[in-house]
C-alpha atoms as a PDB file:
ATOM      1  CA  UNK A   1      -2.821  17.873  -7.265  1.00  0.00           C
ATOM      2  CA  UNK A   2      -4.991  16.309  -9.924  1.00  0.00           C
ATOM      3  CA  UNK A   3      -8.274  14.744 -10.062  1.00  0.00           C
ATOM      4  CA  UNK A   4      -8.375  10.857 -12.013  1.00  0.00           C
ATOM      5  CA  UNK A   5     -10.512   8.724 -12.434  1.00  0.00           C
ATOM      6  CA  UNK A   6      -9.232   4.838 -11.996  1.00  0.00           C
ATOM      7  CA  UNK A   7     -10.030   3.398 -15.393  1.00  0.00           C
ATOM      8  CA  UNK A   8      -7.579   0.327 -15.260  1.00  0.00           C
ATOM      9  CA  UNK A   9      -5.014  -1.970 -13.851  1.00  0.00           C
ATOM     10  CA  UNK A  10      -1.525  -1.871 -15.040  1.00  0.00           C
ATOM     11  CA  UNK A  11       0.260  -5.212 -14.233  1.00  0.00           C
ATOM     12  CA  UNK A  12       3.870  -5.928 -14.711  1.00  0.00           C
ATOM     13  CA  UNK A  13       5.571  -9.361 -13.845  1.00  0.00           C
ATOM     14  CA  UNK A  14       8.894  -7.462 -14.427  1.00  0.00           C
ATOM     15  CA  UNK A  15       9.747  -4.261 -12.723  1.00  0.00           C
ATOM     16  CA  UNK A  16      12.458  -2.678 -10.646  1.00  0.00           C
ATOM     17  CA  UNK A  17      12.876  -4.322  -7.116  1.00  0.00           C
ATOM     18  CA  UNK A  18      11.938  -1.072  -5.154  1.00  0.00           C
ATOM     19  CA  UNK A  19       8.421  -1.623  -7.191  1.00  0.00           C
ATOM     20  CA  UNK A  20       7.444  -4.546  -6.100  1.00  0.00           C
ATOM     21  CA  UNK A  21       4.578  -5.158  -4.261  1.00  0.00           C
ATOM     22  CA  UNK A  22       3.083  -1.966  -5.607  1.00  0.00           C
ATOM     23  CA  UNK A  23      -0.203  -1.514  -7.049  1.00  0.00           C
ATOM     24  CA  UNK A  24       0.147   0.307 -10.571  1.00  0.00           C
ATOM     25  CA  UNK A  25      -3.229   1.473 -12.077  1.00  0.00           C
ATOM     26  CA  UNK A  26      -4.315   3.305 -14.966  1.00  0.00           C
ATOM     27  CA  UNK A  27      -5.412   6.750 -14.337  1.00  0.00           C
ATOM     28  CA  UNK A  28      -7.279   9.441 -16.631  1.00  0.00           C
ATOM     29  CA  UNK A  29      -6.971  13.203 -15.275  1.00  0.00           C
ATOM     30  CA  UNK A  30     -11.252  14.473 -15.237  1.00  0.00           C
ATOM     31  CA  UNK A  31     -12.335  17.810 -14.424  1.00  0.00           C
ATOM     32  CA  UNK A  32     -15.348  18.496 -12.196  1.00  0.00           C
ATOM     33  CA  UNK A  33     -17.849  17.175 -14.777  1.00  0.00           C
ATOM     34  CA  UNK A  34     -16.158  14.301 -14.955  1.00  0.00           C
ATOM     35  CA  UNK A  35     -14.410  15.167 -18.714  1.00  0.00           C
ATOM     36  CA  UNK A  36     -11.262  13.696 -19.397  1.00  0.00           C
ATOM     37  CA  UNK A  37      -8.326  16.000 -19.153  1.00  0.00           C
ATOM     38  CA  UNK A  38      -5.305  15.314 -21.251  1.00  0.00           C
ATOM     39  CA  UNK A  39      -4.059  11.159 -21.520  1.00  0.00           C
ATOM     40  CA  UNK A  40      -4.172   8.340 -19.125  1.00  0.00           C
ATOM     41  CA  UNK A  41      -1.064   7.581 -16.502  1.00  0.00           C
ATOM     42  CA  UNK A  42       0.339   5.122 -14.564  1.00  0.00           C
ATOM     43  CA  UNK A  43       0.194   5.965 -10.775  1.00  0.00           C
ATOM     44  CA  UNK A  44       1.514   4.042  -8.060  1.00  0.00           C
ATOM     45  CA  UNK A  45      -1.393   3.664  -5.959  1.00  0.00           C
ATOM     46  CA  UNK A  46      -0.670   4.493  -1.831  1.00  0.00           C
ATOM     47  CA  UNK A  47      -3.959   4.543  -0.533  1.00  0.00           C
ATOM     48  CA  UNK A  48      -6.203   1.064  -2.238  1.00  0.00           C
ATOM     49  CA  UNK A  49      -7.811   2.856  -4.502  1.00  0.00           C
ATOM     50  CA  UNK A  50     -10.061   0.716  -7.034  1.00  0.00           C
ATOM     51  CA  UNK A  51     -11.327   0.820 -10.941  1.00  0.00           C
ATOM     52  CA  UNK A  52     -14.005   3.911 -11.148  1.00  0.00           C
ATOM     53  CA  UNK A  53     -13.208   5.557  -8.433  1.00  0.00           C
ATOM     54  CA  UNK A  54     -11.967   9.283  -8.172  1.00  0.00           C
ATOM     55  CA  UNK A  55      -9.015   9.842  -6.245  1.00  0.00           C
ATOM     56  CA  UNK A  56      -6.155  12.880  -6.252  1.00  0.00           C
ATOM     57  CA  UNK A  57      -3.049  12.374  -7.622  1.00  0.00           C
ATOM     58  CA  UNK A  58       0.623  13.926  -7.524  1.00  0.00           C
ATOM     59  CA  UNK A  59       3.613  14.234  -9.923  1.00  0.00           C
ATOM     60  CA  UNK A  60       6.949  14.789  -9.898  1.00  0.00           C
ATOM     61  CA  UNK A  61       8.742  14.830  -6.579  1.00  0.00           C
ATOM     62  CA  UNK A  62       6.009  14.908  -4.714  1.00  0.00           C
ATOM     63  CA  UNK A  63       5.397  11.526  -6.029  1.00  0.00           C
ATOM     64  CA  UNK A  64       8.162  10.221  -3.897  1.00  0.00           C
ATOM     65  CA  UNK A  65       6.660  11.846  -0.365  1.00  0.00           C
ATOM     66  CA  UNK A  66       4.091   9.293   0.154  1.00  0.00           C
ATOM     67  CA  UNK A  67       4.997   6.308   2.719  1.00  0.00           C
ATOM     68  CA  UNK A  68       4.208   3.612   0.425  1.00  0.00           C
ATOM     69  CA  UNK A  69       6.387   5.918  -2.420  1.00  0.00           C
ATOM     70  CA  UNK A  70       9.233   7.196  -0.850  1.00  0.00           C
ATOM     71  CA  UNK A  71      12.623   6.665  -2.313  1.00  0.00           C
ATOM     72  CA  UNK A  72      11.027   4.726  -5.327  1.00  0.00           C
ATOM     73  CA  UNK A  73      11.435   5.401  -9.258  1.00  0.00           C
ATOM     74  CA  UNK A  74       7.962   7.119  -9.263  1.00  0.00           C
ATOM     75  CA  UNK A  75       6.307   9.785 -11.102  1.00  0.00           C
ATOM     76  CA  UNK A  76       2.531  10.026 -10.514  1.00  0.00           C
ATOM     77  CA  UNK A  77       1.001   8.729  -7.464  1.00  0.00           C
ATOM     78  CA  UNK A  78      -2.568   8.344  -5.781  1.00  0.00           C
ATOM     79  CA  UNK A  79      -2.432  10.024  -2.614  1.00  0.00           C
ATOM     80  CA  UNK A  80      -5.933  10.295  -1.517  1.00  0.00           C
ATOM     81  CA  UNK A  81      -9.698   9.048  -2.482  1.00  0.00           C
ATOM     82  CA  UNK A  82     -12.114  11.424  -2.864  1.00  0.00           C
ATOM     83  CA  UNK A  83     -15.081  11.360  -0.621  1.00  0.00           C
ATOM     84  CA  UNK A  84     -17.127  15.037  -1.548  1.00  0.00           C
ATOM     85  CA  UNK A  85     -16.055  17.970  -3.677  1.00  0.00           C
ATOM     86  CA  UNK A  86     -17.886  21.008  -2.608  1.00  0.00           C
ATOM     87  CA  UNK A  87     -17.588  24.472  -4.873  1.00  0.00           C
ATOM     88  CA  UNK A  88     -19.812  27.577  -4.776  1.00  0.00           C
ATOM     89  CA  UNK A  89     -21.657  26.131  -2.050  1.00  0.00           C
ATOM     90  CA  UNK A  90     -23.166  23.014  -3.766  1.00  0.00           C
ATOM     91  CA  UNK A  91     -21.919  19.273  -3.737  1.00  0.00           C
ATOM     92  CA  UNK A  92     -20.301  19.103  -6.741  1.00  0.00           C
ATOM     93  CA  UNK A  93     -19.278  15.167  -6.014  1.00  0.00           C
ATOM     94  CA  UNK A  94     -20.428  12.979  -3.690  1.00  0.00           C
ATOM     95  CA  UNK A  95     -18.901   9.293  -3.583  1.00  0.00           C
ATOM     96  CA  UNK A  96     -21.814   7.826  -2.245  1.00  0.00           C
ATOM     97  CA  UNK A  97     -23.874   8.242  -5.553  1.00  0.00           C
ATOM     98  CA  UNK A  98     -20.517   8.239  -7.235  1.00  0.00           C
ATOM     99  CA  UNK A  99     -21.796  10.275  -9.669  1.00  0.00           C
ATOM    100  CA  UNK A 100     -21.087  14.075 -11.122  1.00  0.00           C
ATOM    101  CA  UNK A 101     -23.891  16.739  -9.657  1.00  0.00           C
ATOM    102  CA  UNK A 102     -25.372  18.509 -12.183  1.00  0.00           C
END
């Protein structure tokens, strides 16, 4: 699992048929302070996730296990939008202030 944020929209009026009707959005992997990790992706989006928000995403096969996914010509989904992120005890993210804690 990997934490994104949603920086974009990817549309294409061409894709395979198993695609459409599936919300493709631009992606870049963040650590906890919110630093971007590595380059953007392309991620079928499962769950309605929108621009700025964080959300978790999966690669691979595992891409392929979600409902709105499954038996599609996917590599990197969004699987879940994330609400807190506690570590050592403190709030690390909150989604109501949608911001980083310090």
């Amino acid at each position: 699992m990997i934490f994104a944020r949603v920086v974009g929209n990817v549309v294409c009026t061409l894709k395979d048929e198993k695609l459409v009707g599936t919300k493709l959005l631009l992606v870049q992997p963040v650590d906890l302070a919110n630093a971007a990790k590595g380059n953007p992706l392309v991620a079928v989006d499962a769950v309605g996730a929108g621009e700025g928000e964080l959300v978790l995403l999966v690669q691979g096969s595992s891409a392929r296990q979600t409902s709105r996914t499954e038996s599609t010509p996917v590599d990197c989904a969004i699987f879940a939008i994330v609400d807190t992120i506690e570590k050592d005890g403190k709030t690390a993210f909150r989604k109501a202030t949608d911001k980083v804690a310090a």
